[in-house]
N, C-alpha and C. Protein backbone atom coordinates (compact mmCIF):
# COMPACT_ATOMS: atom_id res chain seq x y z
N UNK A 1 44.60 177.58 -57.88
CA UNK A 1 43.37 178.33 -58.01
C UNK A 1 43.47 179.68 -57.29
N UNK A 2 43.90 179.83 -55.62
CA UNK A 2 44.49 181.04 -54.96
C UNK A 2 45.42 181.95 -56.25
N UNK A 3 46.08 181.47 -56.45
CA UNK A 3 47.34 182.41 -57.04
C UNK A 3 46.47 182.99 -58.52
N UNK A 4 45.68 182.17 -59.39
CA UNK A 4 45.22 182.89 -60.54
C UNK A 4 44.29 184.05 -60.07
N UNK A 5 43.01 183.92 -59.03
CA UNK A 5 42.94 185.21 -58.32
C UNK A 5 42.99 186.24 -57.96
N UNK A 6 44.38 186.06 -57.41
CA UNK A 6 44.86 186.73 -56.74
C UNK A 6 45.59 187.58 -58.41
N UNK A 7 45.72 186.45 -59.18
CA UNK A 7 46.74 187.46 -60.68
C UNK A 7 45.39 188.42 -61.13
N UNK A 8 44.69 187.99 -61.30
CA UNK A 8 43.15 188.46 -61.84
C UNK A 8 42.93 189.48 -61.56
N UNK A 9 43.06 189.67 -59.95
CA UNK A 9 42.66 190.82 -59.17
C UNK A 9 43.94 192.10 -59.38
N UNK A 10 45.21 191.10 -59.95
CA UNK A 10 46.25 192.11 -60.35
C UNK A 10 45.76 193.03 -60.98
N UNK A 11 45.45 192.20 -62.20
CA UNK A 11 45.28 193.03 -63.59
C UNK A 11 43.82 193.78 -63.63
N UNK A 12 42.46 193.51 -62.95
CA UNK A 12 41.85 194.78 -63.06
C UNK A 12 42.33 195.42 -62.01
N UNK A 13 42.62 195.27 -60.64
CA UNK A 13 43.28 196.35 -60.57
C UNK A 13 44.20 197.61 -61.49
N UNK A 14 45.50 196.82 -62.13
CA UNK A 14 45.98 197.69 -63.22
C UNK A 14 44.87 198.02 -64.10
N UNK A 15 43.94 197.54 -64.44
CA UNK A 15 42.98 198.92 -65.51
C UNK A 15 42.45 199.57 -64.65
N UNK A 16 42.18 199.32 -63.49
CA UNK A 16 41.64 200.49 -62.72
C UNK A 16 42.12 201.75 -62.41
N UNK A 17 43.95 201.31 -62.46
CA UNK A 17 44.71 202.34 -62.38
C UNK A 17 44.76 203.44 -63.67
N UNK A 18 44.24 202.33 -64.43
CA UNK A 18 44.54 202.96 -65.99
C UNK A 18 43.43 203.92 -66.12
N UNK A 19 42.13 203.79 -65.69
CA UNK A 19 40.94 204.65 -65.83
C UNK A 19 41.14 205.73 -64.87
N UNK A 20 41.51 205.44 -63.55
CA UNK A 20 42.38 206.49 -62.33
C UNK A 20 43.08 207.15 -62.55
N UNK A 21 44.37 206.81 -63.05
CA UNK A 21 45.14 207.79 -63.49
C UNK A 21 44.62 208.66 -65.33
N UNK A 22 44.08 208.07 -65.70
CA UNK A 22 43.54 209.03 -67.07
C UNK A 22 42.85 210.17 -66.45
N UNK A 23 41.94 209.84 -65.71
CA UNK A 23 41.20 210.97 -65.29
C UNK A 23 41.69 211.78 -64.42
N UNK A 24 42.51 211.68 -63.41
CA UNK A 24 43.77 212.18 -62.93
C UNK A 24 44.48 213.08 -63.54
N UNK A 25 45.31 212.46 -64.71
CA UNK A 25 46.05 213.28 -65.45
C UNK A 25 45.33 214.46 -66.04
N UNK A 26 43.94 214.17 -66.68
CA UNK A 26 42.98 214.90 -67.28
C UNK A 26 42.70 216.22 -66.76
N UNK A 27 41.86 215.66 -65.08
CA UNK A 27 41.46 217.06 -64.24
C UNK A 27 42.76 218.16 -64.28
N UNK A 28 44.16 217.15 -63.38
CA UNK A 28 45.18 217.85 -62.93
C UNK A 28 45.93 218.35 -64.34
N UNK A 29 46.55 217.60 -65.21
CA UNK A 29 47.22 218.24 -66.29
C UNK A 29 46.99 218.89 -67.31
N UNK A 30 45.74 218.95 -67.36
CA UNK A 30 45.42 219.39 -68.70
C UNK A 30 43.99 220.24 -68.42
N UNK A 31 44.47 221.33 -67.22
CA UNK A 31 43.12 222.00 -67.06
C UNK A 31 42.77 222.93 -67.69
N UNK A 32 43.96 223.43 -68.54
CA UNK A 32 43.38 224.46 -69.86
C UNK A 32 42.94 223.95 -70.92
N UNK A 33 42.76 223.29 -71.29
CA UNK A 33 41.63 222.50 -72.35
C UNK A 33 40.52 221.78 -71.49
N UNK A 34 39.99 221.67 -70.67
CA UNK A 34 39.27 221.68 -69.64
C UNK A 34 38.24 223.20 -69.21
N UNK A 35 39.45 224.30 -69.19
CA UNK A 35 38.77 225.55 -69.35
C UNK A 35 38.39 226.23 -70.70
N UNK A 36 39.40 225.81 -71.72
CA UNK A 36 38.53 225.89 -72.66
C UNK A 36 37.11 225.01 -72.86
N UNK A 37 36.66 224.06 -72.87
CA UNK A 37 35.74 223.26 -72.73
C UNK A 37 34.85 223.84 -71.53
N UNK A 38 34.87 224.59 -70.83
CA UNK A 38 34.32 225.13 -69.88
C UNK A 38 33.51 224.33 -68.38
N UNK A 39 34.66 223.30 -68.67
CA UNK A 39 34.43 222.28 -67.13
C UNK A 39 35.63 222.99 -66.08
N UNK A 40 36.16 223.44 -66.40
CA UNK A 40 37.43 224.50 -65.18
C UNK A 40 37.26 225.78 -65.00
N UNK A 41 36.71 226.43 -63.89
CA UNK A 41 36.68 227.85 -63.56
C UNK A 41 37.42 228.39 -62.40
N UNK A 42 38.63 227.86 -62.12
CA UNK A 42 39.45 228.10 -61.37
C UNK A 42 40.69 227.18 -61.12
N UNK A 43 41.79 227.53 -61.23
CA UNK A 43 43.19 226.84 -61.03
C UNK A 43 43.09 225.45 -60.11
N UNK A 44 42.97 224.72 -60.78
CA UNK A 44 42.65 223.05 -60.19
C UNK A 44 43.72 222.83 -59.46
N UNK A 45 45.06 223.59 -59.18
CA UNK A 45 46.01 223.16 -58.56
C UNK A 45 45.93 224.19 -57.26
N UNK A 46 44.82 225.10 -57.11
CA UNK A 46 44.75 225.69 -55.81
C UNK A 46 44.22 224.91 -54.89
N UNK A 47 44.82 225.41 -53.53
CA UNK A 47 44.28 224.80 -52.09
C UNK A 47 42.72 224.80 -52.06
N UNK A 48 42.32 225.48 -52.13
CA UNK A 48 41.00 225.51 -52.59
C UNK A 48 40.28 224.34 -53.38
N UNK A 49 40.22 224.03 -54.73
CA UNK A 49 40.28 223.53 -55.41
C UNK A 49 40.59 222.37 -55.40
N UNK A 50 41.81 221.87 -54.64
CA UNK A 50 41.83 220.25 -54.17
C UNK A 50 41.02 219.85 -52.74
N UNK A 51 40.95 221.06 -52.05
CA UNK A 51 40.31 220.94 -50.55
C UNK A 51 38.74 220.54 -51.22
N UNK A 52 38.22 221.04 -51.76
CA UNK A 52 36.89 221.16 -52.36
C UNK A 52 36.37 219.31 -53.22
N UNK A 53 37.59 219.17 -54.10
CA UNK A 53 37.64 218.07 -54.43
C UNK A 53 37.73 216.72 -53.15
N UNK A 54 38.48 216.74 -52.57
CA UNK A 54 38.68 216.07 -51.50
C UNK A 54 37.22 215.79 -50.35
N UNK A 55 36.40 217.31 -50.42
CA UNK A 55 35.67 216.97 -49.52
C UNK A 55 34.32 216.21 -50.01
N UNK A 56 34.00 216.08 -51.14
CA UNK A 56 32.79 215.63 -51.74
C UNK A 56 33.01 214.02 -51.92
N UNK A 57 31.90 213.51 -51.78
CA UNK A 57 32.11 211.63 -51.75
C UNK A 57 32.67 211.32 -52.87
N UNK A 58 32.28 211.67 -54.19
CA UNK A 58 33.16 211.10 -55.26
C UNK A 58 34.85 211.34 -55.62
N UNK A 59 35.36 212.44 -54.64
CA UNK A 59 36.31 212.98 -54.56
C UNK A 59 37.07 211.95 -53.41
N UNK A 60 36.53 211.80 -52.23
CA UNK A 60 36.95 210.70 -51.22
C UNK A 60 36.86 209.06 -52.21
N UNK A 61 36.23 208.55 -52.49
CA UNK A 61 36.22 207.76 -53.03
C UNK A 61 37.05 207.26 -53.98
N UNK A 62 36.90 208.25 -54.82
CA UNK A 62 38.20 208.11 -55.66
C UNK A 62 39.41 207.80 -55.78
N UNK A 63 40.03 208.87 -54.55
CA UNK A 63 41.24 208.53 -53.75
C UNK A 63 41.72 207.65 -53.53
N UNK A 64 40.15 206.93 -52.59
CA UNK A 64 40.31 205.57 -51.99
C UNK A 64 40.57 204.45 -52.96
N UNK A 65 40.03 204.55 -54.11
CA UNK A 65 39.87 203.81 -54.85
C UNK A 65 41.15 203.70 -55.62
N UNK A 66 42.06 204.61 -56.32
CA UNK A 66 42.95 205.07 -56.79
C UNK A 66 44.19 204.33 -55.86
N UNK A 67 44.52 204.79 -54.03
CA UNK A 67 44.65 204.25 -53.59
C UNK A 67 44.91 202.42 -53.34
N UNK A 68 43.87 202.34 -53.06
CA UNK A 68 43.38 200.89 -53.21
C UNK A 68 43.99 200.06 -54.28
N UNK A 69 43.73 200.42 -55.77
CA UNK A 69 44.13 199.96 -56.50
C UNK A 69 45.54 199.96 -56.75
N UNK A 70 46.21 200.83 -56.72
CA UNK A 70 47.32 200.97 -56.17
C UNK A 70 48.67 200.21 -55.75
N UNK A 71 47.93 200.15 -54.23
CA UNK A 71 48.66 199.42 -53.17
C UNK A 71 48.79 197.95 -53.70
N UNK A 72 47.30 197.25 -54.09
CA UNK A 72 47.04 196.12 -54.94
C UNK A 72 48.77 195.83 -55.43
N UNK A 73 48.00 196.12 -57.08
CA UNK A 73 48.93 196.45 -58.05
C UNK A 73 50.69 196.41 -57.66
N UNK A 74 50.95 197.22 -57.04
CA UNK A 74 52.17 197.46 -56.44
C UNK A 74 52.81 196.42 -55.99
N UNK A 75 52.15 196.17 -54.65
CA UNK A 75 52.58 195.18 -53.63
C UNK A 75 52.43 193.89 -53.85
N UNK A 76 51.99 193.40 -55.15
CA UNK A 76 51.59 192.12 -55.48
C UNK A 76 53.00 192.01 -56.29
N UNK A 77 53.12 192.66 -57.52
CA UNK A 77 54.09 192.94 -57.78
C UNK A 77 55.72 192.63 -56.84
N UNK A 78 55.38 193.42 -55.80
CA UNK A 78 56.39 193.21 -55.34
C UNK A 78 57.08 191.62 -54.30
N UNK A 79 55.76 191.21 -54.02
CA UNK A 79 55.70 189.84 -53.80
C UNK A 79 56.33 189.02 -54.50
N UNK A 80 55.74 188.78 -55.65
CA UNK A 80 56.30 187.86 -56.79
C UNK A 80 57.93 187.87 -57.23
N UNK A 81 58.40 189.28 -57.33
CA UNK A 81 59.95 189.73 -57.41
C UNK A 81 60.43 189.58 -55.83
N UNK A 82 60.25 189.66 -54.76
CA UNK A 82 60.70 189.12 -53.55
C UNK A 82 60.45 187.72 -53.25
N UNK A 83 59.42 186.84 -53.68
CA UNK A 83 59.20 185.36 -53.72
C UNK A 83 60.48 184.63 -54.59
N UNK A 84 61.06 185.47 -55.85
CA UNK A 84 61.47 184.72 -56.77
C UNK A 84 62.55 184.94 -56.18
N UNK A 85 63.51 186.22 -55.55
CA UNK A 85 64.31 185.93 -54.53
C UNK A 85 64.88 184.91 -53.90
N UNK A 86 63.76 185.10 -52.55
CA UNK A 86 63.92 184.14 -51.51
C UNK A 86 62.56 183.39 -51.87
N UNK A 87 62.87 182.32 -52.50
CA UNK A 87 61.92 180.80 -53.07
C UNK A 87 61.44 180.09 -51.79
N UNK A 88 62.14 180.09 -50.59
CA UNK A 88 62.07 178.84 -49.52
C UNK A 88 59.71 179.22 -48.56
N UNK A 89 59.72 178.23 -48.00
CA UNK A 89 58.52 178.10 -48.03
C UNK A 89 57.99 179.16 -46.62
N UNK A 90 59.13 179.22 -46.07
CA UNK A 90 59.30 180.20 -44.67
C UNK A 90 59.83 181.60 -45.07
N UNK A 91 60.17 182.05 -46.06
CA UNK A 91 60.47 183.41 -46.39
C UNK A 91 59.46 183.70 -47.19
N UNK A 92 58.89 183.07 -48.20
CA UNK A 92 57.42 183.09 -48.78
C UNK A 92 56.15 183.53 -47.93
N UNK A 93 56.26 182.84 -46.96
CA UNK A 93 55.13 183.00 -45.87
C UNK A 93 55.33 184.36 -45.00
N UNK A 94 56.80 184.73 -44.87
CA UNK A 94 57.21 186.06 -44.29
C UNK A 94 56.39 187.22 -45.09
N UNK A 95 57.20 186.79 -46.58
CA UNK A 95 57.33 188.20 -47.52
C UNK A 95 55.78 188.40 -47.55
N UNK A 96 55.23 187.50 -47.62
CA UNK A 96 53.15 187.19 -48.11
C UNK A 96 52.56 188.05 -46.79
N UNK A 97 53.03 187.82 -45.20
CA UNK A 97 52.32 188.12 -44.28
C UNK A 97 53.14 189.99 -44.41
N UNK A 98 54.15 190.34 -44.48
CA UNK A 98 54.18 191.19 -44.35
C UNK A 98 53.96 192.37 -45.86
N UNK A 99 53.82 191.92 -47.02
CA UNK A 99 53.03 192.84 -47.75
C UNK A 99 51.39 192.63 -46.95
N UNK A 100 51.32 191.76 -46.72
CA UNK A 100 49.79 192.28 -46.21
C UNK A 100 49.65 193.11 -45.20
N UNK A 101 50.59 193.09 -44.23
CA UNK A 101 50.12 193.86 -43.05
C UNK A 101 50.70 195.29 -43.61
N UNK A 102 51.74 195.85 -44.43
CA UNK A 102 52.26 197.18 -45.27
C UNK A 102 50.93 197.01 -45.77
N UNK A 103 50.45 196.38 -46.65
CA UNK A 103 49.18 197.18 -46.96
C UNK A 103 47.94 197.55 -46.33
N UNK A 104 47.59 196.66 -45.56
CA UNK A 104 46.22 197.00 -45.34
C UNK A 104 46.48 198.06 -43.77
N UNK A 105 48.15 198.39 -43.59
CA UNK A 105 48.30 199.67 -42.71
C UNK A 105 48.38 200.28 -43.28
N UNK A 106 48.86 200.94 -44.37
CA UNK A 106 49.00 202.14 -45.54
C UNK A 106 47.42 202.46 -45.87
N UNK A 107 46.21 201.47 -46.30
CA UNK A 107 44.97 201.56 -47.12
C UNK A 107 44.36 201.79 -46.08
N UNK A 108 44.37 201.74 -44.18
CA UNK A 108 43.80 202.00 -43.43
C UNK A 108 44.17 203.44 -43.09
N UNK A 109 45.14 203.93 -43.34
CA UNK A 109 45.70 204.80 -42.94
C UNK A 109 45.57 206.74 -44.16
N UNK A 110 45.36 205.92 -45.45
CA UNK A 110 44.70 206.48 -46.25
C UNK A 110 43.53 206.62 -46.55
N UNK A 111 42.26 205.80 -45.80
CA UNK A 111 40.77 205.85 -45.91
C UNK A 111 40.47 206.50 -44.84
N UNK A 112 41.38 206.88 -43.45
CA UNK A 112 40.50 207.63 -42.61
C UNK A 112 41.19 208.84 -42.73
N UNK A 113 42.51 209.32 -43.84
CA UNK A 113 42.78 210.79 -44.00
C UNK A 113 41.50 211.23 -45.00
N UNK A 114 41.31 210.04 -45.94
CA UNK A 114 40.20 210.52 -47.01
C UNK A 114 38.99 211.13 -46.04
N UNK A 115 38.44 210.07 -45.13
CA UNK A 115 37.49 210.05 -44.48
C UNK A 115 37.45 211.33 -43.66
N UNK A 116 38.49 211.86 -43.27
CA UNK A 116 38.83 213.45 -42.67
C UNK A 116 38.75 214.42 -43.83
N UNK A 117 39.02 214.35 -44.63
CA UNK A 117 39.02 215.21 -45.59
C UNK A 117 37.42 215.61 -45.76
N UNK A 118 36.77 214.16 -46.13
CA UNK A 118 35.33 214.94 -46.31
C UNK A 118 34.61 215.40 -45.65
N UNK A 119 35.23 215.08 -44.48
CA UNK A 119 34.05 215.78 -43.22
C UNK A 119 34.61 217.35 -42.89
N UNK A 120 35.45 217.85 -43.46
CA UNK A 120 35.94 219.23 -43.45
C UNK A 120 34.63 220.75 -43.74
């Protein structure tokens, strides 16, 4: 019951990435059809321009979220291909405790740069 979950939480995570990175690619790659459309009035790849993004809550959030989903996705991933590895019930319990502690130091460590960002 743990492990389907935990797969569950894989996979919306991965659409989350999928809606994250679309809109991602969107703002950042494709800001001249964006300025044609007249949602871009200045080079989305200036300091400016990401500083600005960064500092507004939906801009922090995002991140976080993007982030978040992410690390998920990733590191679960990488569990399962390091479990199938080393199978034994004591390297299982290693590989499990230490993607958790890589993640939730990386996702702590990325919510209070976000969290700096907006208070700029």
């Amino acid at each position: 019951m743990r492990e389907s979950r935990l797969w569950a939480l894989h996979l919306i995570c991965g659409a989350g990435l999928l809606v994250l990175l679309s809109l991602h690619m969107g703002v950042m790659h494709y800001a001249s059809i964006l300025a044609l459309l007249g949602w871009v009035r200045e080079p989305v790849l200036s300091f400016s321009s990401v500083a600005e993004r960064g500092r507004g809550a939906a801009g922090a959030v995002t991140y976080v979220l993007l982030l978040g989903f992410a690390l998920y996705h990733g590191l679960y991933g990488l569990r399962g291909i390091l479990g199938e590895i080393w199978s034994t019930p004591k390297a299982v319990r290693f590989i499990n405790a230490g993607v958790v502690i890589f993640g939730l130091a990386v996702l702590v460590y990325g919510v209070t740069v976000a969290a700096q960002a907006a208070r700029l």
